[in-house]
N, C-alpha and C. Protein backbone atom coordinates (compact mmCIF):
# COMPACT_ATOMS: atom_id res chain seq x y z
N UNK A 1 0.66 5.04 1.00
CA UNK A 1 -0.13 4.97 -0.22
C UNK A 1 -1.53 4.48 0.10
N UNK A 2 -2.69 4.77 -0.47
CA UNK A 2 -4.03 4.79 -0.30
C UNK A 2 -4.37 3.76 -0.80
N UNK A 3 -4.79 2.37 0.18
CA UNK A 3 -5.94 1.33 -0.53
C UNK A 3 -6.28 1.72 -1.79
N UNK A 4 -7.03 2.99 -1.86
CA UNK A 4 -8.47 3.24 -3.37
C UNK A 4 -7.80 4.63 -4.11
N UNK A 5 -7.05 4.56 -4.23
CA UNK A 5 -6.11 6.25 -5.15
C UNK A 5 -7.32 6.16 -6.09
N UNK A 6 -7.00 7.70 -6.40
CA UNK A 6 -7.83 8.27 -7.55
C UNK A 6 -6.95 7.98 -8.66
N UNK A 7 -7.44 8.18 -9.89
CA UNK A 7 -7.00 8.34 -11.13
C UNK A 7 -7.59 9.39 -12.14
N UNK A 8 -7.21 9.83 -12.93
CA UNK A 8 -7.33 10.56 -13.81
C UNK A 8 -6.50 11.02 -15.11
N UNK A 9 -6.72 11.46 -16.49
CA UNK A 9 -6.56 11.80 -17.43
C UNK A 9 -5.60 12.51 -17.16
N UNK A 10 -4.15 12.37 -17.86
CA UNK A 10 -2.89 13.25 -17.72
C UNK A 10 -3.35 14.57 -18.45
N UNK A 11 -3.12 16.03 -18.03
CA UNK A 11 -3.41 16.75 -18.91
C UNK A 11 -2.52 16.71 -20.18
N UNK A 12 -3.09 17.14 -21.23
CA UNK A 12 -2.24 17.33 -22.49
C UNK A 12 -2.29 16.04 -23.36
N UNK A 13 -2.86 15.14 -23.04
CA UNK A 13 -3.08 14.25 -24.08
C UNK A 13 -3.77 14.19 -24.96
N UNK A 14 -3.94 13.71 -26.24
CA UNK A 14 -4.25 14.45 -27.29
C UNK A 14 -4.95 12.73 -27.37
N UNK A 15 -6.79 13.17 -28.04
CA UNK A 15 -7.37 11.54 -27.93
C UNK A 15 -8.32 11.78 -29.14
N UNK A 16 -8.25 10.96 -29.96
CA UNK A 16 -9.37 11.06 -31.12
C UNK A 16 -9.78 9.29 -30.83
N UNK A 17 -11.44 9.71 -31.20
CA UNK A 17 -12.20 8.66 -31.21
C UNK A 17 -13.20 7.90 -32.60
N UNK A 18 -12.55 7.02 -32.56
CA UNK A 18 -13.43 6.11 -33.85
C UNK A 18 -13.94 5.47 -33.57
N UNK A 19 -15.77 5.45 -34.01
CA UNK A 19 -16.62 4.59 -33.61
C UNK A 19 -16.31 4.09 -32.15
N UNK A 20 -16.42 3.30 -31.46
CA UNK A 20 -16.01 2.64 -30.10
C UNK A 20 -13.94 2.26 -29.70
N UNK A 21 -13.32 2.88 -30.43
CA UNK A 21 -11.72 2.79 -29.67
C UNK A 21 -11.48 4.17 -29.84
N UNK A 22 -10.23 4.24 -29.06
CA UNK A 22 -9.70 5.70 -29.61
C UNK A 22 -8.27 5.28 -29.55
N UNK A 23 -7.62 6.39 -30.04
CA UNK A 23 -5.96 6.55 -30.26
C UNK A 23 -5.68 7.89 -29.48
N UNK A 24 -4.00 7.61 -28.85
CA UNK A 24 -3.81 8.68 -27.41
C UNK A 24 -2.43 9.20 -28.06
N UNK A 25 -2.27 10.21 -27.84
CA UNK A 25 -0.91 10.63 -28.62
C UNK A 25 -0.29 10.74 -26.71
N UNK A 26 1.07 10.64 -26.75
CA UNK A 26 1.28 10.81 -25.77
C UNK A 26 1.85 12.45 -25.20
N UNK A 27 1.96 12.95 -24.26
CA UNK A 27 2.15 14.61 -24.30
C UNK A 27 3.97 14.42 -24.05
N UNK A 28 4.12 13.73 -23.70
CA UNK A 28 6.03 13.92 -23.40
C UNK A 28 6.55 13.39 -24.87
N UNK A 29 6.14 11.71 -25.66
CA UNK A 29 7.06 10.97 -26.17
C UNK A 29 6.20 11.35 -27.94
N UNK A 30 5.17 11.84 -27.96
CA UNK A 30 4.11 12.20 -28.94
C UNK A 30 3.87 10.40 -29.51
N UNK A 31 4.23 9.57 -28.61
CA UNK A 31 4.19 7.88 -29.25
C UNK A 31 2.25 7.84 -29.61
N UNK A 32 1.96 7.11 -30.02
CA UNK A 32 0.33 6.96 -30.51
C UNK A 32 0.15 5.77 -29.48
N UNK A 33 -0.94 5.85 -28.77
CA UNK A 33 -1.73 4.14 -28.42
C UNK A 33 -2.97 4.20 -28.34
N UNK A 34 -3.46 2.80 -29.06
CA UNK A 34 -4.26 2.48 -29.27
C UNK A 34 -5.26 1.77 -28.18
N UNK A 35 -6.58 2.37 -28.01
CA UNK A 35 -7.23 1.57 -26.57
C UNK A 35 -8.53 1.22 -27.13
N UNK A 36 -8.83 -0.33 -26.92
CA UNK A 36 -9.74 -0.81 -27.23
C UNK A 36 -10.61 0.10 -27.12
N UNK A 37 -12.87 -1.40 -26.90
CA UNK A 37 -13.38 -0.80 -26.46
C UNK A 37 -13.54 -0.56 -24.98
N UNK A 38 -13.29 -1.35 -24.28
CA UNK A 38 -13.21 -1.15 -23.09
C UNK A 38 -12.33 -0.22 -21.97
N UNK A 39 -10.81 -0.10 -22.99
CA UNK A 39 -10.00 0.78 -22.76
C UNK A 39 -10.55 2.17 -22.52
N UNK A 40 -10.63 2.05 -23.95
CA UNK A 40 -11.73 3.49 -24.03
C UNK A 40 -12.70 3.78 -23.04
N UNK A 41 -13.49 3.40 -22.82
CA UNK A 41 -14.41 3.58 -21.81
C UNK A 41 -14.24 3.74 -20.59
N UNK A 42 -13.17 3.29 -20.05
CA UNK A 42 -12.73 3.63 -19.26
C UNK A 42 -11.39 4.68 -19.18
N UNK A 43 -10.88 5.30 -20.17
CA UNK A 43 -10.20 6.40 -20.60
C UNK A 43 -11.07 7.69 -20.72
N UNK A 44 -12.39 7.47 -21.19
CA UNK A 44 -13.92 8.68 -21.15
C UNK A 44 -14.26 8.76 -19.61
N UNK A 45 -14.23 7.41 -18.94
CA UNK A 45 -14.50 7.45 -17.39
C UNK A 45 -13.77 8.55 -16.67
N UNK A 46 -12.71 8.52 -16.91
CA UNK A 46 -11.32 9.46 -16.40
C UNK A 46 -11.28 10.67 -16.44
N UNK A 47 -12.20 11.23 -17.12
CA UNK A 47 -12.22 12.39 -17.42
C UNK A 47 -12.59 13.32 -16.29
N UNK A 48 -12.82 13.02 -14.89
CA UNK A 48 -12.58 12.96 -13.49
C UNK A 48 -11.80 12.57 -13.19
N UNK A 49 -11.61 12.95 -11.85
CA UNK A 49 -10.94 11.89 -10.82
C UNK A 49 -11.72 10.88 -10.37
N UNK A 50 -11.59 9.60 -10.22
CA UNK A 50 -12.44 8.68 -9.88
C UNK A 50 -11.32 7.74 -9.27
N UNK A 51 -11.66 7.39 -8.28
CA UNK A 51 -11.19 6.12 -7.24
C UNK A 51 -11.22 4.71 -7.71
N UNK A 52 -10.09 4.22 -7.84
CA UNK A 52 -10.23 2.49 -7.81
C UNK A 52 -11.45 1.59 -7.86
N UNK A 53 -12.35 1.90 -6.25
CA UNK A 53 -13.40 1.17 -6.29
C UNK A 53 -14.59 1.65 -6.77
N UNK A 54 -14.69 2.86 -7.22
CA UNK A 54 -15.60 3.69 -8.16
C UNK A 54 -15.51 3.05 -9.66
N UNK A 55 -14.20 2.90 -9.47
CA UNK A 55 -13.97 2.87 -11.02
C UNK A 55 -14.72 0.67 -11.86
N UNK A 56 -14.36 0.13 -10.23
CA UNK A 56 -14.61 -1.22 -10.47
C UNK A 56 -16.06 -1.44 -10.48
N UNK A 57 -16.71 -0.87 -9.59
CA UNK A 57 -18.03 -1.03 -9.51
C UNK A 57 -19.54 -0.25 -10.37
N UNK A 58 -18.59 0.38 -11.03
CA UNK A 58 -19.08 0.69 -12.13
C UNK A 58 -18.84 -0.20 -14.00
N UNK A 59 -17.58 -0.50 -13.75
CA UNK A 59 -17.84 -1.41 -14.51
C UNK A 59 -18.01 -2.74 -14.70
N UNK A 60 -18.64 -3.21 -13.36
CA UNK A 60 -19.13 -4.42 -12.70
C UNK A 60 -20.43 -4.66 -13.35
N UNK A 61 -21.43 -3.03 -13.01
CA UNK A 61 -22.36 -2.86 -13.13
C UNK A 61 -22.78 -2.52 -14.77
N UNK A 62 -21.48 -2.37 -15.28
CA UNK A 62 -21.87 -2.18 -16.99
C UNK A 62 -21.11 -3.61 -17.92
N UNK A 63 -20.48 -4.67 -17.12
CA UNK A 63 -20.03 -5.76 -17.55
C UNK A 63 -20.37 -6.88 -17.26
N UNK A 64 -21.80 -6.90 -15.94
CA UNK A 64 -22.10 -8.00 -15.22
C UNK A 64 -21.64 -9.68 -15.82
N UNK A 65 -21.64 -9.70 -17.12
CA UNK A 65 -21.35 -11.07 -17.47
C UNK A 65 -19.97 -11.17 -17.13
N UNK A 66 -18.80 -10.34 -16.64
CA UNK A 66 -17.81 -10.88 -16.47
C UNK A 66 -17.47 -10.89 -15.00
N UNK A 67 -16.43 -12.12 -14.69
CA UNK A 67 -16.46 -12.20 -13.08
C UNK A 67 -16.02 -11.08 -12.51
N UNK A 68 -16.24 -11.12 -11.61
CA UNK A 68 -15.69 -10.09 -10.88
C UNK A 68 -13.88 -10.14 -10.72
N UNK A 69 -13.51 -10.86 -10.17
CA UNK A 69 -12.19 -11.16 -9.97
C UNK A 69 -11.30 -10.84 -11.79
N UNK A 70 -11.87 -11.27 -12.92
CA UNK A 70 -11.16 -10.33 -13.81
C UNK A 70 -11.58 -9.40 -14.21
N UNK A 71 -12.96 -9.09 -14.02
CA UNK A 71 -12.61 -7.40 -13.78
C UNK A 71 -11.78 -6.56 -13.14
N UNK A 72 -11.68 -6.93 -11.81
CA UNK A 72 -10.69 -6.41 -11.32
C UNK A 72 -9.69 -6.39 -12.18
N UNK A 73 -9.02 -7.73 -12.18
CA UNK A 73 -7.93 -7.62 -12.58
C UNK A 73 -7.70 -6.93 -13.74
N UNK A 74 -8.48 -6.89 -14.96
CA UNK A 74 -8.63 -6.14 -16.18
C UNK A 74 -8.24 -4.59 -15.84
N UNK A 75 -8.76 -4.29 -14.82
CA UNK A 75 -9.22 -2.73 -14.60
C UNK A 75 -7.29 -2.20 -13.92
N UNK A 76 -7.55 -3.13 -13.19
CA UNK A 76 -5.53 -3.09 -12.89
C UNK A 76 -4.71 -2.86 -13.67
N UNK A 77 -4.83 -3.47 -14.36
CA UNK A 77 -3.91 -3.66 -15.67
C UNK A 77 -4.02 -2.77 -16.95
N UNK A 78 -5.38 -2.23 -16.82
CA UNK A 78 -5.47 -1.32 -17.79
C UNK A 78 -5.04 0.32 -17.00
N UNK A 79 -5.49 0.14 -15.64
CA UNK A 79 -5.10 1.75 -15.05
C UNK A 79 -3.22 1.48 -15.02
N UNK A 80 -2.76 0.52 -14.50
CA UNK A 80 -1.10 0.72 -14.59
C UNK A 80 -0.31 1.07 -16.16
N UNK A 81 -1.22 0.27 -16.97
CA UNK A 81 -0.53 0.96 -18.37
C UNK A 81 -0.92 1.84 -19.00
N UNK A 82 -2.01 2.61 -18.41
CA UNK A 82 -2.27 3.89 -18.70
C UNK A 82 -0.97 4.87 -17.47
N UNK A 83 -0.75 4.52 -16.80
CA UNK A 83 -0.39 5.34 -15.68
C UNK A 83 1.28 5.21 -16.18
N UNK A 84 1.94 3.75 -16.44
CA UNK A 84 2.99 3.78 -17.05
C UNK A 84 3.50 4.42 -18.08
N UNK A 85 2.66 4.74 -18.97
CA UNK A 85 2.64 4.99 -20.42
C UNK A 85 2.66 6.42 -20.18
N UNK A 86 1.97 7.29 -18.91
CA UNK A 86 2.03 8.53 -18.65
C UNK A 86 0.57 8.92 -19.05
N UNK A 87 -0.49 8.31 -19.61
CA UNK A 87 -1.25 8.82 -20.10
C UNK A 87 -2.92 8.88 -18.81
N UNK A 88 -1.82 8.79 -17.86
CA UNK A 88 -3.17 8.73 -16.89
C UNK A 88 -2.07 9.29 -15.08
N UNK A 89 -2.74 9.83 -14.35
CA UNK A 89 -1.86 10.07 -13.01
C UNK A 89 -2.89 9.42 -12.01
N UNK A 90 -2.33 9.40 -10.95
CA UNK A 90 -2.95 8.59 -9.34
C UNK A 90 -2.38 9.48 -8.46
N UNK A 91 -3.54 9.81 -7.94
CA UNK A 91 -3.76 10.26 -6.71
C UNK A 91 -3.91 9.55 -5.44
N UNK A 92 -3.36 9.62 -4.11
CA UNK A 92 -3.69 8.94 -3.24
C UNK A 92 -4.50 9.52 -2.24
């Protein structure tokens, strides 16, 4: 498995956006979830494939007030429950 896997947008997910969150229908379970703003933004990020440390250092550079170390961790936690949920795949 790859240090920096890619990630990206599962095809077939169905995403409407309000003002700054959106809601994700899921393509297997049709369940709804709801992703902040930050979620979001990084759910629009995806819309590529983009790498781990692509993905951190970009929103390092668009979150500077927050540490680094929970960014990271934020960004973890938001790509595994996107990836759990099915609504996102990894590439290595």
């Amino acid at each position: 498995m790859s240090d920096d896997p890619a990630y990206l947008r599962q095809p077939g997910v169905n995403a409407t956006e309000i003002d700054t969150e959106t809601f994700l229908v899921g393509p297997e379970d049709g369940e709804v979830y709801y992703l902040d703003e930050v979620s979001s933004a990084l759910w629009r990020f995806l819309e590529a494939p983009r790498r781990r440390s692509e993905i951190v250092e970009t929103f390092a550079a668009a979150f500077p007030e927050i540490a680094a170390e929970t960014l990271e961790a934020d960004i973890e936690a938001a790509l595994a429950e996107l990836e759990s949920r099915k609504l996102a795949v990894r590439r290595n």
